[in-house]
C-alpha atoms as a PDB file:
ATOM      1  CA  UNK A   1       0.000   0.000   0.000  1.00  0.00           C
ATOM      2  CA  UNK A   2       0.533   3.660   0.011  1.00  0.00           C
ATOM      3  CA  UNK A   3       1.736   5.712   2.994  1.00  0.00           C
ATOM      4  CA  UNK A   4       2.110   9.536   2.284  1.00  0.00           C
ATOM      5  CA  UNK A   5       2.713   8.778  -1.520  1.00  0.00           C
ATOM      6  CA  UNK A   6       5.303   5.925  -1.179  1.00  0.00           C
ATOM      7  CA  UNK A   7       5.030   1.946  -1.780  1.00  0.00           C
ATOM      8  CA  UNK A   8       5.575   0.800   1.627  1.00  0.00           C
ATOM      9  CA  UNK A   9       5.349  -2.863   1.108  1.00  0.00           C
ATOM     10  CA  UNK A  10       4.523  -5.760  -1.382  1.00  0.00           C
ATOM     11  CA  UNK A  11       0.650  -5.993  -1.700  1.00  0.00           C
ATOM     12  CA  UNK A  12      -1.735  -8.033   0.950  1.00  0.00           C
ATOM     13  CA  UNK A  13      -5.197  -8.257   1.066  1.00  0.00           C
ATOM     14  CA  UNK A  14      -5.530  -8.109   4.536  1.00  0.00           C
ATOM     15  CA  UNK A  15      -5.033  -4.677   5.405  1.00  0.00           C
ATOM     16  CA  UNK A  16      -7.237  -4.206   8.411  1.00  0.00           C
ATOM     17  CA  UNK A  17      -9.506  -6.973  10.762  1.00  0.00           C
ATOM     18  CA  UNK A  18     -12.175  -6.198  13.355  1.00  0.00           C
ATOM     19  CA  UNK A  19     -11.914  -7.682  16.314  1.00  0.00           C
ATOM     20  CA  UNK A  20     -12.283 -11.592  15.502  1.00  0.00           C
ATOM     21  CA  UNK A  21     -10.321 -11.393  13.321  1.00  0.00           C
ATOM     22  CA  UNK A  22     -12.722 -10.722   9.833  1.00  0.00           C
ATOM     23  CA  UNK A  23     -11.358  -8.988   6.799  1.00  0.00           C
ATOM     24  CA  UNK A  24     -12.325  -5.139   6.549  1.00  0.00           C
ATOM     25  CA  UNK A  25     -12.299  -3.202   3.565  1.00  0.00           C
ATOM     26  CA  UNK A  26     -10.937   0.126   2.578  1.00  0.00           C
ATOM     27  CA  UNK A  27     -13.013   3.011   2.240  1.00  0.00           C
ATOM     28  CA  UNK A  28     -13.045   4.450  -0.885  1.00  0.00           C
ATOM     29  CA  UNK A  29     -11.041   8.208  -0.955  1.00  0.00           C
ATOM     30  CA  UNK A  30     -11.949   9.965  -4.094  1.00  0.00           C
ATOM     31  CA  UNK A  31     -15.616  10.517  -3.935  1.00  0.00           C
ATOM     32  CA  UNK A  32     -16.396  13.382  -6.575  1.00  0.00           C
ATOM     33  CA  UNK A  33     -19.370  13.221  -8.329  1.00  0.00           C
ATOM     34  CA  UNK A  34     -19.790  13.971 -12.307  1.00  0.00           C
ATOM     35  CA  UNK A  35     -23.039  15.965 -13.366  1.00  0.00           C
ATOM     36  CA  UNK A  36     -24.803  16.294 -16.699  1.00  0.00           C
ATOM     37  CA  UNK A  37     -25.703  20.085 -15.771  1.00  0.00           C
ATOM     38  CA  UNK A  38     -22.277  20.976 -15.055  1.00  0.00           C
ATOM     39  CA  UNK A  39     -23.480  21.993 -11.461  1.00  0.00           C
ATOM     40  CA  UNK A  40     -19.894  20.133  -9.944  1.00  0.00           C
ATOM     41  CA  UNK A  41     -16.706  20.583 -11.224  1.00  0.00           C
ATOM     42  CA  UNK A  42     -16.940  17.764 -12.964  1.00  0.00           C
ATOM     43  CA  UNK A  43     -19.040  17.966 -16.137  1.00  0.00           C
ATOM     44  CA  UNK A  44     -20.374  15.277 -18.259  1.00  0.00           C
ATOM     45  CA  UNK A  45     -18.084  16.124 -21.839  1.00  0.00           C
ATOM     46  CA  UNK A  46     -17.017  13.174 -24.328  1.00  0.00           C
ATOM     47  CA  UNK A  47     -13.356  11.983 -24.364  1.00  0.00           C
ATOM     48  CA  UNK A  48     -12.734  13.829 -20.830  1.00  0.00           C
ATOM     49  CA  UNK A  49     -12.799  10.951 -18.504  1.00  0.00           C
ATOM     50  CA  UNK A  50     -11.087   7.626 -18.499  1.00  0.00           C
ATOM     51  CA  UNK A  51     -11.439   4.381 -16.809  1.00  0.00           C
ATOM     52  CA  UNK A  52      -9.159   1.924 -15.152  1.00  0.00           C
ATOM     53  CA  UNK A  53      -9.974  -1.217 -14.499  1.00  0.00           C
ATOM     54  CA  UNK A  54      -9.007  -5.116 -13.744  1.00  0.00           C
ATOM     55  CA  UNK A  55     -11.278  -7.723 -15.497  1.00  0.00           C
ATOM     56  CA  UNK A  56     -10.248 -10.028 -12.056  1.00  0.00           C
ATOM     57  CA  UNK A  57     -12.489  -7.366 -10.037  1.00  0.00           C
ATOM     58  CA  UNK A  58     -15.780  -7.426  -9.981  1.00  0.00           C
ATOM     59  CA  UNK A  59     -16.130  -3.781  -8.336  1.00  0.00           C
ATOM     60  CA  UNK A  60     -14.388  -2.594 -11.865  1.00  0.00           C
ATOM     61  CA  UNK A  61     -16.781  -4.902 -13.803  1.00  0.00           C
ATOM     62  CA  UNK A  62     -20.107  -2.987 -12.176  1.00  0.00           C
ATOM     63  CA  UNK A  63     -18.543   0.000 -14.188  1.00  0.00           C
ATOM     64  CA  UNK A  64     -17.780  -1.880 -17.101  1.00  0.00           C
ATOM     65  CA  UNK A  65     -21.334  -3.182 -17.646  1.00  0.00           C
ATOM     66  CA  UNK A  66     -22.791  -0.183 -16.774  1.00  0.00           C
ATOM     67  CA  UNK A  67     -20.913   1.395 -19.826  1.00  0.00           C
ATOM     68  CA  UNK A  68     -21.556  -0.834 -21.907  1.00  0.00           C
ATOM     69  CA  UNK A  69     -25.322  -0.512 -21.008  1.00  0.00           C
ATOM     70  CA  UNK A  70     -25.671   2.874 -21.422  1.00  0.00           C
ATOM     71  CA  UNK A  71     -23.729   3.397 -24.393  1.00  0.00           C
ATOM     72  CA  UNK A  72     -20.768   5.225 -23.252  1.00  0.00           C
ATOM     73  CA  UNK A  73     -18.117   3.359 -24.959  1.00  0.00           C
ATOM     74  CA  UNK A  74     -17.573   6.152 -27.537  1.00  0.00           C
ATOM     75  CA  UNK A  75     -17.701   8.633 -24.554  1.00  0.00           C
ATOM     76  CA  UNK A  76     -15.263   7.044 -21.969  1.00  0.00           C
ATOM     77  CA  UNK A  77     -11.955   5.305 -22.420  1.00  0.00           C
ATOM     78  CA  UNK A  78     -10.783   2.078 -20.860  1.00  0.00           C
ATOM     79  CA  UNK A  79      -7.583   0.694 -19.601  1.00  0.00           C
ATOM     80  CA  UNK A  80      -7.312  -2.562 -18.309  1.00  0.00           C
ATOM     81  CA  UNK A  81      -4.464  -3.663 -15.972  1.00  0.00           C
ATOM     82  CA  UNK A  82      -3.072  -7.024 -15.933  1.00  0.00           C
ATOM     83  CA  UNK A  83      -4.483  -9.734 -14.157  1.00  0.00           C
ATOM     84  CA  UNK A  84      -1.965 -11.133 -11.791  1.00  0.00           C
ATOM     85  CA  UNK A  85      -0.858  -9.320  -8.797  1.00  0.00           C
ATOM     86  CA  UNK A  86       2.454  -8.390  -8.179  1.00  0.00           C
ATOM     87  CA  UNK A  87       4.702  -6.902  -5.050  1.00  0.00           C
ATOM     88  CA  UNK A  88       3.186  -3.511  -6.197  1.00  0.00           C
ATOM     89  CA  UNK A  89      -0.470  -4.124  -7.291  1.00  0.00           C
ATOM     90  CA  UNK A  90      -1.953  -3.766 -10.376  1.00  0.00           C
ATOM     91  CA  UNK A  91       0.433  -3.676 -13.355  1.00  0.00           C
ATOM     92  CA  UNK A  92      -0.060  -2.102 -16.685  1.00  0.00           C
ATOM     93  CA  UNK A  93       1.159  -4.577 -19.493  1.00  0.00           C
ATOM     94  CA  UNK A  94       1.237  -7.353 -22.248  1.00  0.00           C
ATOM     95  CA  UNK A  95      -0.335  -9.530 -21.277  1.00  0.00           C
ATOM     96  CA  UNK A  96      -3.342 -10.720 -23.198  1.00  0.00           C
ATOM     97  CA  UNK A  97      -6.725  -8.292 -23.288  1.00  0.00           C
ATOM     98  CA  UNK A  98      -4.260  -6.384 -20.876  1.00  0.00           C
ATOM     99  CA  UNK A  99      -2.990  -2.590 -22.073  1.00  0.00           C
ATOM    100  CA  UNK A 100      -0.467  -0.052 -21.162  1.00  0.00           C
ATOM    101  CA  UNK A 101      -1.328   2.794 -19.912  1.00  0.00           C
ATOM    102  CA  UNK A 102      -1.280   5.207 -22.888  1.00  0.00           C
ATOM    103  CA  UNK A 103      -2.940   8.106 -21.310  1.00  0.00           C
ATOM    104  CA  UNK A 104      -0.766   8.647 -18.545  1.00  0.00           C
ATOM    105  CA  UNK A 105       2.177   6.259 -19.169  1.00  0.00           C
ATOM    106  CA  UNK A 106       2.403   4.535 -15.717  1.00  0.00           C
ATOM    107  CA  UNK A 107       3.496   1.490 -15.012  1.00  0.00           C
ATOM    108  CA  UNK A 108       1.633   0.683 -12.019  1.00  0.00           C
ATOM    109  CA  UNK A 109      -1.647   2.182 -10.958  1.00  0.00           C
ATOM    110  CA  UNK A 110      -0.711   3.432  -7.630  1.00  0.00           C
ATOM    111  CA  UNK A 111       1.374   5.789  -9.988  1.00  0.00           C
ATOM    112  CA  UNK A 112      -2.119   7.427 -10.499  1.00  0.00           C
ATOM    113  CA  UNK A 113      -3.218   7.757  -7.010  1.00  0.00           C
ATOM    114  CA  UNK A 114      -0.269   9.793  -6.253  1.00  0.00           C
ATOM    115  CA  UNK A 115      -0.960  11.821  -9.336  1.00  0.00           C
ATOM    116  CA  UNK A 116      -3.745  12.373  -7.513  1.00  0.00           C
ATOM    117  CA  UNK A 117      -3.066  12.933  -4.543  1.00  0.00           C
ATOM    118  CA  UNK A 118       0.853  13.197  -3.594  1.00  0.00           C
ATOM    119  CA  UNK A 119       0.802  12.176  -0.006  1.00  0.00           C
ATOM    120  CA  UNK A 120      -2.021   9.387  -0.770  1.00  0.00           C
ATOM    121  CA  UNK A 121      -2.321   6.602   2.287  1.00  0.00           C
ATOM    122  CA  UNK A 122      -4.147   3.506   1.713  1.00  0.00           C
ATOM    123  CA  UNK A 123      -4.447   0.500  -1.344  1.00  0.00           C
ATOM    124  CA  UNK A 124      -4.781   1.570  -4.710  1.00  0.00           C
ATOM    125  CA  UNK A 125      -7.504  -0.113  -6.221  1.00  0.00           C
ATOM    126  CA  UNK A 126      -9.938  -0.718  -9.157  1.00  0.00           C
ATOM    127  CA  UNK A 127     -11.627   0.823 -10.776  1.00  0.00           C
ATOM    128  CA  UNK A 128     -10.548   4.283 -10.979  1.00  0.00           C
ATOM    129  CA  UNK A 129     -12.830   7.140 -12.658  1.00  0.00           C
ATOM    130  CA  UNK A 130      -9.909   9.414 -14.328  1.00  0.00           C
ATOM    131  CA  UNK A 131     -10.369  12.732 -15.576  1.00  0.00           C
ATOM    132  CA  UNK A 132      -8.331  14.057 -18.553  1.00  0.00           C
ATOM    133  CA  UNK A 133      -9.025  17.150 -18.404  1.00  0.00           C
ATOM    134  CA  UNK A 134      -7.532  18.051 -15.250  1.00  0.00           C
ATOM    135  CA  UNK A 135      -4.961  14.937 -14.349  1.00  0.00           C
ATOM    136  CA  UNK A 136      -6.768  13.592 -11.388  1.00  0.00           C
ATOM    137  CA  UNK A 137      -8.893  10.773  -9.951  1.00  0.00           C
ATOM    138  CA  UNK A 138     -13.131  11.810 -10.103  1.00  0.00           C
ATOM    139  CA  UNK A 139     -13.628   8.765  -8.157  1.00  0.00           C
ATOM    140  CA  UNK A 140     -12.706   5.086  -6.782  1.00  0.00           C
ATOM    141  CA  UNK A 141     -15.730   4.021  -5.088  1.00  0.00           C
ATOM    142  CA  UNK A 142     -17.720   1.621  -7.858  1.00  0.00           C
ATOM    143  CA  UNK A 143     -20.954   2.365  -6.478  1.00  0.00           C
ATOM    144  CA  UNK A 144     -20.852   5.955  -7.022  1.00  0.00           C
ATOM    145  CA  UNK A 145     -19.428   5.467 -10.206  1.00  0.00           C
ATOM    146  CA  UNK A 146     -22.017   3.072 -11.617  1.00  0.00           C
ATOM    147  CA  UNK A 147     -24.928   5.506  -9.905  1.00  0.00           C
ATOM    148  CA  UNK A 148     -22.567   7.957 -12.179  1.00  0.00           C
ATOM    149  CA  UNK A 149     -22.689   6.147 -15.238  1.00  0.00           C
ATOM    150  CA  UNK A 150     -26.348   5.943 -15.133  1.00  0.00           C
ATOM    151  CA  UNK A 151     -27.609   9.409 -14.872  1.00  0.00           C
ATOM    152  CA  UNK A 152     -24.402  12.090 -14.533  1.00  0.00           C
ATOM    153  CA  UNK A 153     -23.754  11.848 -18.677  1.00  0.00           C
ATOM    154  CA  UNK A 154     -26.904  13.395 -19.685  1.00  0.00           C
ATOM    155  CA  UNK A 155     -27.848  13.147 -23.402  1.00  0.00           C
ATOM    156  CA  UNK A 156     -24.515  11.373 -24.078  1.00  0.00           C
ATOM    157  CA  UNK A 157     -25.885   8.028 -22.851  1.00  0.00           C
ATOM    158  CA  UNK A 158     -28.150   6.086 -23.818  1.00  0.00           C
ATOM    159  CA  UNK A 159     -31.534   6.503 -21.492  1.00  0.00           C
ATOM    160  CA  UNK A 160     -33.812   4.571 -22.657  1.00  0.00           C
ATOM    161  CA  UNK A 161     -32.919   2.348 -19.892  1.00  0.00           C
ATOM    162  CA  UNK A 162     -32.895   3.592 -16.183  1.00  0.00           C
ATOM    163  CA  UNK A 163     -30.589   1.021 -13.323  1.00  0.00           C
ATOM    164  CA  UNK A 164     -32.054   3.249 -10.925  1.00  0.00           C
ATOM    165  CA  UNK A 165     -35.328   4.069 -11.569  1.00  0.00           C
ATOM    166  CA  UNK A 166     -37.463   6.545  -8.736  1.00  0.00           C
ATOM    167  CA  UNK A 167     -40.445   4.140  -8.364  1.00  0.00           C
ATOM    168  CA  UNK A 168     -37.678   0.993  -7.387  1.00  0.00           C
ATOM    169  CA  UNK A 169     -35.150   2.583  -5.599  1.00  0.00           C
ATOM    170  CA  UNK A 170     -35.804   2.087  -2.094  1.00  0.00           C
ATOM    171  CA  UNK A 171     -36.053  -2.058  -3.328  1.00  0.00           C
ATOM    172  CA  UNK A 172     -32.812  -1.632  -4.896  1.00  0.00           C
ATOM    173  CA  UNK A 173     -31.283   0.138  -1.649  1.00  0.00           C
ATOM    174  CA  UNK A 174     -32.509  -2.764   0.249  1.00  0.00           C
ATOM    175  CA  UNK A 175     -31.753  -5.124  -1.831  1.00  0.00           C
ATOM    176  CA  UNK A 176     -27.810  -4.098  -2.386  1.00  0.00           C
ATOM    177  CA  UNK A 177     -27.895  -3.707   1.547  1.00  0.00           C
ATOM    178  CA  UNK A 178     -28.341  -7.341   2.251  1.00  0.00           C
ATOM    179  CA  UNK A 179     -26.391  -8.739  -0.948  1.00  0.00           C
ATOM    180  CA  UNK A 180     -23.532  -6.380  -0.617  1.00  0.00           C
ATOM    181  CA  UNK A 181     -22.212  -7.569   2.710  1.00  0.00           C
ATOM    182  CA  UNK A 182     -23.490 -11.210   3.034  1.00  0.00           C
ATOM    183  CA  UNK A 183     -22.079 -12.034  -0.729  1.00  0.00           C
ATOM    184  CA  UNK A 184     -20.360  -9.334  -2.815  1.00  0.00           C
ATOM    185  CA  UNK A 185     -18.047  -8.579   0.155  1.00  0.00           C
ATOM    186  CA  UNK A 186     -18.946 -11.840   2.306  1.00  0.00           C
ATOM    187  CA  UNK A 187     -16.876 -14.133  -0.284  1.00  0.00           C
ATOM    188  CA  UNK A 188     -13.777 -11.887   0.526  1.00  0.00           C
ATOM    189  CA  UNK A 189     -14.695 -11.958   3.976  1.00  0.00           C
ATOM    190  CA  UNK A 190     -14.962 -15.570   3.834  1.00  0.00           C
ATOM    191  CA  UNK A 191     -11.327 -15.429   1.764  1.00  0.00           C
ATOM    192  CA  UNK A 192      -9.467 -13.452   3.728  1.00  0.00           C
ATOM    193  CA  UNK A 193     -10.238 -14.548   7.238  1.00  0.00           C
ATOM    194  CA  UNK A 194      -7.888 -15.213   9.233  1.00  0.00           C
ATOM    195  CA  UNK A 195      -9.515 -16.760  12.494  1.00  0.00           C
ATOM    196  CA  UNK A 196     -11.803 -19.928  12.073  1.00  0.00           C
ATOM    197  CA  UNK A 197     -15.166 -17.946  13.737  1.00  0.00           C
ATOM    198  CA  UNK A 198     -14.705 -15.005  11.261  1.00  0.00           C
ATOM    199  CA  UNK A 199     -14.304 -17.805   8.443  1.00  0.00           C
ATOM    200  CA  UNK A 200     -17.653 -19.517   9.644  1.00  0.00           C
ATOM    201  CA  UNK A 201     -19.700 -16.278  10.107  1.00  0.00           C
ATOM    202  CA  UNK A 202     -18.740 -15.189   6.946  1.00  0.00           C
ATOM    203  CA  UNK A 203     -19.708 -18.721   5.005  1.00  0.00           C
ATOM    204  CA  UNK A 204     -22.878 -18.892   6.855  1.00  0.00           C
ATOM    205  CA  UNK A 205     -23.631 -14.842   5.442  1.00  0.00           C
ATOM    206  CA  UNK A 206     -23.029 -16.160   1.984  1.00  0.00           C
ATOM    207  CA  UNK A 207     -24.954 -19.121   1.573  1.00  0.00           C
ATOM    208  CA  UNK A 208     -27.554 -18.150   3.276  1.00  0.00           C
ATOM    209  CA  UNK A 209     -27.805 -15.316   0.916  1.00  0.00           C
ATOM    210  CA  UNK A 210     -27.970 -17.436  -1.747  1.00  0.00           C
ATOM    211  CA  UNK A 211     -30.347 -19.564  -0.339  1.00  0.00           C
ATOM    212  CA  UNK A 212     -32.516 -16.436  -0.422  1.00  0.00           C
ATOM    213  CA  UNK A 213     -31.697 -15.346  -3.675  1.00  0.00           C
ATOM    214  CA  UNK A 214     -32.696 -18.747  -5.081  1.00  0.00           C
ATOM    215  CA  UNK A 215     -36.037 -18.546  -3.304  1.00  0.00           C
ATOM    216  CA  UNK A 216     -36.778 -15.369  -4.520  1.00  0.00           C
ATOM    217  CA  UNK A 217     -36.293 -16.042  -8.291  1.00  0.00           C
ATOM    218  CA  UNK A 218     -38.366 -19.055  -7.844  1.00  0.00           C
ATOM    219  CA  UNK A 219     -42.068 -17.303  -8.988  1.00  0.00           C
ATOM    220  CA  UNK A 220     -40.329 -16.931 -12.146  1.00  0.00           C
ATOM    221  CA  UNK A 221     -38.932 -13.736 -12.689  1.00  0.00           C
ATOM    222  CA  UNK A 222     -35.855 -12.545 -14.879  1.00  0.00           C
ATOM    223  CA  UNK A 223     -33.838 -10.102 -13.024  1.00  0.00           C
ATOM    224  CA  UNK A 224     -34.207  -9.591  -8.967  1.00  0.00           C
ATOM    225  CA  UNK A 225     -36.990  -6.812  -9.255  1.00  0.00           C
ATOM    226  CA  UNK A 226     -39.402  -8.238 -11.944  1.00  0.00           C
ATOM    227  CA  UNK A 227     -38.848  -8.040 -15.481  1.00  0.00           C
ATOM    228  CA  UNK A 228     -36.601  -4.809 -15.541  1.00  0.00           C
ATOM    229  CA  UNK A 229     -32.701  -5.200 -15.293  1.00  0.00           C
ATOM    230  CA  UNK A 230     -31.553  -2.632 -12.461  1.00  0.00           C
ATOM    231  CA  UNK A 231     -28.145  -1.996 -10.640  1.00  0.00           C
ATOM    232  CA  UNK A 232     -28.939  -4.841  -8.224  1.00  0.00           C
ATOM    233  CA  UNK A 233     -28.514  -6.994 -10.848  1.00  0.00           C
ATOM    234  CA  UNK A 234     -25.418  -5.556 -11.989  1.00  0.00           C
ATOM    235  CA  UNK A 235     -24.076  -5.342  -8.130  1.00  0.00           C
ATOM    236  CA  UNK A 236     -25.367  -9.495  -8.205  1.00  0.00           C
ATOM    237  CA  UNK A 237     -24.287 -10.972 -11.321  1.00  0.00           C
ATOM    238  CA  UNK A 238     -20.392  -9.724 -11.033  1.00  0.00           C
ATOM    239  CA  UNK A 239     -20.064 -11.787  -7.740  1.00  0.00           C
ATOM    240  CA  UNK A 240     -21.902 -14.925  -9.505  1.00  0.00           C
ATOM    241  CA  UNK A 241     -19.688 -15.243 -12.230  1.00  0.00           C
ATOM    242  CA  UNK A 242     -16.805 -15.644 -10.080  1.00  0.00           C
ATOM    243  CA  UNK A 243     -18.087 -17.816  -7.759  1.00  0.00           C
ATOM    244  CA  UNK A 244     -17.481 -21.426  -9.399  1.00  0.00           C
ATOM    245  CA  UNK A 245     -14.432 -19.810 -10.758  1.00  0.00           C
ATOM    246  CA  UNK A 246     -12.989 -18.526  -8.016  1.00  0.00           C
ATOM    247  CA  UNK A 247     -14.835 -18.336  -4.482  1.00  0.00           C
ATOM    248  CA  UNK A 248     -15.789 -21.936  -4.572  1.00  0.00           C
ATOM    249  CA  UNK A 249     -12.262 -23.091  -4.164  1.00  0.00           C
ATOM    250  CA  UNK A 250     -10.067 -20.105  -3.455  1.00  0.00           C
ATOM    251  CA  UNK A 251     -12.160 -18.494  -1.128  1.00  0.00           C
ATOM    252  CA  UNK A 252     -13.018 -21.665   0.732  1.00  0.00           C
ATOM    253  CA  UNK A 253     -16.747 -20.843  -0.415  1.00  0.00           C
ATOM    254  CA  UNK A 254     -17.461 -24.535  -1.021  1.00  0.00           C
ATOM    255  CA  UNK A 255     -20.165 -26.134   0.754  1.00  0.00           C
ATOM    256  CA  UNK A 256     -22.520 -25.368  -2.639  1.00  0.00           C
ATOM    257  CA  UNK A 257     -21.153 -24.179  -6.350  1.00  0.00           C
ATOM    258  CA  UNK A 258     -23.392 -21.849  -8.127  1.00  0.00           C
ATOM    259  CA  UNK A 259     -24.953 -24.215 -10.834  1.00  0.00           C
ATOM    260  CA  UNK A 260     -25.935 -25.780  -7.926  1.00  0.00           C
ATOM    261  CA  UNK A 261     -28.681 -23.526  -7.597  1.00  0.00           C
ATOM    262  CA  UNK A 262     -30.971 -23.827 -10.606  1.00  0.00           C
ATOM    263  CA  UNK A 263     -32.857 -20.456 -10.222  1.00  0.00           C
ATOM    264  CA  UNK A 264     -30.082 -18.618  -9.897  1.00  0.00           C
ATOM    265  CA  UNK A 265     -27.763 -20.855 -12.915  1.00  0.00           C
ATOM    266  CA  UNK A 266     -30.628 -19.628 -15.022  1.00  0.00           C
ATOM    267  CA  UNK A 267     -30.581 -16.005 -13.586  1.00  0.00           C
ATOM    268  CA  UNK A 268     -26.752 -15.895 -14.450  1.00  0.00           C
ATOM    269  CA  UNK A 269     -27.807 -17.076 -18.128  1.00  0.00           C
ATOM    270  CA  UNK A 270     -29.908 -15.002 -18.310  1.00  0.00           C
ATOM    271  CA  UNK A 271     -27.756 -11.933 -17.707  1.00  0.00           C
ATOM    272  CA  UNK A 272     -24.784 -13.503 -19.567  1.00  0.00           C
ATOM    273  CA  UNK A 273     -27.398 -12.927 -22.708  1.00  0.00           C
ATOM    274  CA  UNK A 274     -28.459  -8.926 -22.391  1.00  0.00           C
ATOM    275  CA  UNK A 275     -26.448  -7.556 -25.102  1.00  0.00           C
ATOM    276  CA  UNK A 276     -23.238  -5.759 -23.248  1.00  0.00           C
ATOM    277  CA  UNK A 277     -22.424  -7.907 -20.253  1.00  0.00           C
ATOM    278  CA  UNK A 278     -20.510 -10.588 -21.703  1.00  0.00           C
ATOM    279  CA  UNK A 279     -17.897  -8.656 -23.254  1.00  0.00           C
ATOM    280  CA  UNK A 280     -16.865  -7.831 -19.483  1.00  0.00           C
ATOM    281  CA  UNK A 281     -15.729 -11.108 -18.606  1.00  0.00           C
ATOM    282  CA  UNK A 282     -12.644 -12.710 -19.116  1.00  0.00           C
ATOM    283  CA  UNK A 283     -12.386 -15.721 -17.106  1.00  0.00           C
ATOM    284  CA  UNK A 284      -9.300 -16.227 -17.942  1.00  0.00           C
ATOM    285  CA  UNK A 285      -8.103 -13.245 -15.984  1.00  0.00           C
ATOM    286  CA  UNK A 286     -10.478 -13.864 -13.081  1.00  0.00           C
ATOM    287  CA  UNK A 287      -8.610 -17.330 -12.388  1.00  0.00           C
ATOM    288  CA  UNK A 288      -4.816 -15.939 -13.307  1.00  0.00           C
ATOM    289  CA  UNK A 289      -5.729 -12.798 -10.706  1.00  0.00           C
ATOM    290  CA  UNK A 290      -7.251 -14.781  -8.025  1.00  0.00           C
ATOM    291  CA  UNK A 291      -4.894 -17.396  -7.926  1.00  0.00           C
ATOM    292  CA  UNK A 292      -2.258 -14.973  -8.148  1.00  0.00           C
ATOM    293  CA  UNK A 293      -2.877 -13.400  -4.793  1.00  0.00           C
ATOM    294  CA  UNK A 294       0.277 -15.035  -2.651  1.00  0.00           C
ATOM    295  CA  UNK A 295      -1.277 -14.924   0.761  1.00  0.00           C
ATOM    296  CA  UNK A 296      -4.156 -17.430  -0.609  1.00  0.00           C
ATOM    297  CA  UNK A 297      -2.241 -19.723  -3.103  1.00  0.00           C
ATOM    298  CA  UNK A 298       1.658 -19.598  -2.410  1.00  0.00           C
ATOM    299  CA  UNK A 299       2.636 -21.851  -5.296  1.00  0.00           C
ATOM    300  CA  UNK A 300       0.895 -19.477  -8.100  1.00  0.00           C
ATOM    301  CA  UNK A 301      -0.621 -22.879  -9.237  1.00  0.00           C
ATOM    302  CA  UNK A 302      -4.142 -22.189 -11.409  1.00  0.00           C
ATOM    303  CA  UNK A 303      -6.426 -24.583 -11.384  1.00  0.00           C
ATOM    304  CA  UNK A 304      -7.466 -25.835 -14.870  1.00  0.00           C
ATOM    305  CA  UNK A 305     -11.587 -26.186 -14.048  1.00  0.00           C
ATOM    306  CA  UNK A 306     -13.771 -25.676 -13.398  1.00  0.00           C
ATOM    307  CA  UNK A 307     -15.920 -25.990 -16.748  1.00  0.00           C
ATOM    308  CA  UNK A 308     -17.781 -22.997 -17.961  1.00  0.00           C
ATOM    309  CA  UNK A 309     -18.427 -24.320 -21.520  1.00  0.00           C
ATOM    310  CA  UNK A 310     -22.084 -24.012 -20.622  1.00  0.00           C
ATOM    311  CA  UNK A 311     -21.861 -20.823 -19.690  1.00  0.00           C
ATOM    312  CA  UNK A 312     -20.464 -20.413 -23.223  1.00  0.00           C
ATOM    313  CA  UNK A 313     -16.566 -19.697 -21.705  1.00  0.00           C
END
C-alpha cells in the first residue's frame, strides 16, 4: 500500500480486521461526483474521462457493464491492468486483453493515485474514474461510479434504460444492503479470514444469501426486481460469475457451487445474454488474478476447471 505517496510494502489483502479477526475493507477516498448540468466541477463532456480497471475485479466490472449498457463506450476510455498481482499491485502490461497505460504512461496504478493525490495513504484499487481534463482521480468508489454512469452523462448516454429508476429505488437500496455484505463482500470476507469464527460467520452470510436469492427467483422472474434489469442486478451478477471460478475453491466458499442452484444458474444465463455484459468477462483473468494473490495460493498454481463451456466460456 501507500503511505504519504510511497510503496511501503509488497501488496496483501488483509489490510485491516475487526476484532475476531474478519477482513475489513478500505473506504473508498476519491468521492467526486460527475453531473450532466455541469453543477460540480466535474461535467459530463465526451473523451474527458477515463477508466481503469481489472477484469479479475468485480467492483471494476459494475462500471464496465454499466458502460456498456448505457452506451458510453464512444464517450469514456478504458484501460485494463493485468491480471496477476504483483509486489506492487496492479500492473499495466502485455499480457493478453491487458494494455499499457497510454494516457498517462504509468506502469503501475498506484502511480495514479499519487498523481492524484501526492501524499495518498491507503491500497490503490480498481476501478478508478480518471479525468483528462484536469490529471486527477473523479472517483474510486464503484458504487458511485455506476450511480454515475447511469444518470451524470446526460444526453450522451443512452436513457432509454434507467438502473435506478425513482419508483424501485428504495427495493434496490434494500436489496444491495443485504447482498452487498453477506455475498459481494462476504466471499472476501470468507477469503481473507484469518480466524476460524470469522471464516464460519462469513460462510454462513453467503450461503444463506444465496439460499434467499434462489427462493426469490423461484415465482419466475428474470432479473431480482421483476422483469426490468436494475443496478442490483449488476451489483449481483459480477459476484456470480466468479463464484465457481474462483470463491468456490479459493475463497473456501465450497459447501454449494453456483450451478448448484438452478434459479439462480438460469438467472446468471440469463444476464450472460443482455447484449453488453458478456464482453466484461474474461475468465481467464479472473482465475490468473485470483490465484495470483500469494497470501491465498503460495505456489501461483491455477487450477485448470472448473468448466464454464455451458456458460459459453
Amino acid at each position: 500500500m501507500l503511505v504519504n505517496g510511497k510503496w511501503s510494502a509488497e501488496w496483501h489483502p488483509v489490510q485491516a480486521t475487526d476484532k475476531q479477526g474478519g477482513f475489513v475493507r478500505q473506504t473508498s477516498s476519491f468521492r467526486h461526483w460527475i453531473t450532466a448540468d455541469g453543477s460540480s466541477e466535474f461535467a459530463a463532456e465526451p473523451d474527458r474521462y477515463h477508466l481503469y480497471v481489472a477484469l479479475i475485479c468485480p467492483w471494476a466490472s459494475r462500471t464496465l457493464i454499466a458502460r456498456n449498457l448505457k452506451g458510453l463506450e464512444q464517450v469514456i476510455s478504458v484501460s485494463v491492468v493485468e491480471p496477476q498481482l504483483g509486489d506492487q499491485g496492479w500492473h499495466f502490461g502485455d499480457y493478453p486483453g491487458a494494455d499499457r497505460d497510454t494516457l498517462n504512461n504509468a506502469e503501475y496504478l498506484h502511480e495514479l493515485y499519487t498523481r492524484a493525490a501526492s501524499d495518498f495513504t491507503g491500497r490503490a484499487t480498481v476501478p478508478v474514474l480518471w479525468d483528462k481534463k484536469t490529471g486527477t482521480i473523479v472517483n474510486n468508489e464503484s458504487a458511485d461510479i455506476l450511480r454515475m454512469l447511469n444518470s451524470g452523462f446526460g444526453d450522451l448516454a443512452e436513457n432509454s434504460l434507467d438502473l435506478y429508476p425513482q419508483d424501485l429505488r428504495s427495493e434496490i437500496d434494500a436489496i444491495n444492503e443485504s447482498i452487498y455484505p453477506r455475498l459481494n463482500n462476504g466471499v472476501y470476507r470468507t477469503g481473507f479470514a484469518t480466524t476460524q469464527i470469522s471464516y464460519q460467520q462469513a460462510f454462513q452470510d453467503v450461503f444463506s444469501q444465496l439460499d434467499e436469492l434462489e427462493e426469490r427467483l423461484s415465482d419466475g422472474r428474470t432479473f431480482l426486481l421483476g422483469e426490468r434489469l436494475t443496478e442490483a442486478d449488476i451489483r449481483l451478477f459480477v459476484t456470480l460469475i466468479r463464484f465457481d471460478a474462483a470463491y468456490h475453491g479459493l475463497f473456501k466458499c465450497n459447501l454449494r457451487r453456483l450451478r448448484d442452484y438452478p434459479l439462480l444458474d438460469r438467472y446468471l444465463k440469463s444476464m450472460l445474454s443482455v447484449s453488453g455484459v458478456r464482453q466484461t468477462v474474461n475468465i481467464d483473468h479472473i482465475k490468473q488474478g485470483y490465484y495470483s494473490i500469494k497470501a491465498l495460493n503460495p505456489n501461483g498454481i491455477v487450477p485448470v476447471g472448473p468448466d464454464m463451456a455451458e456458460y459459453g466460456f
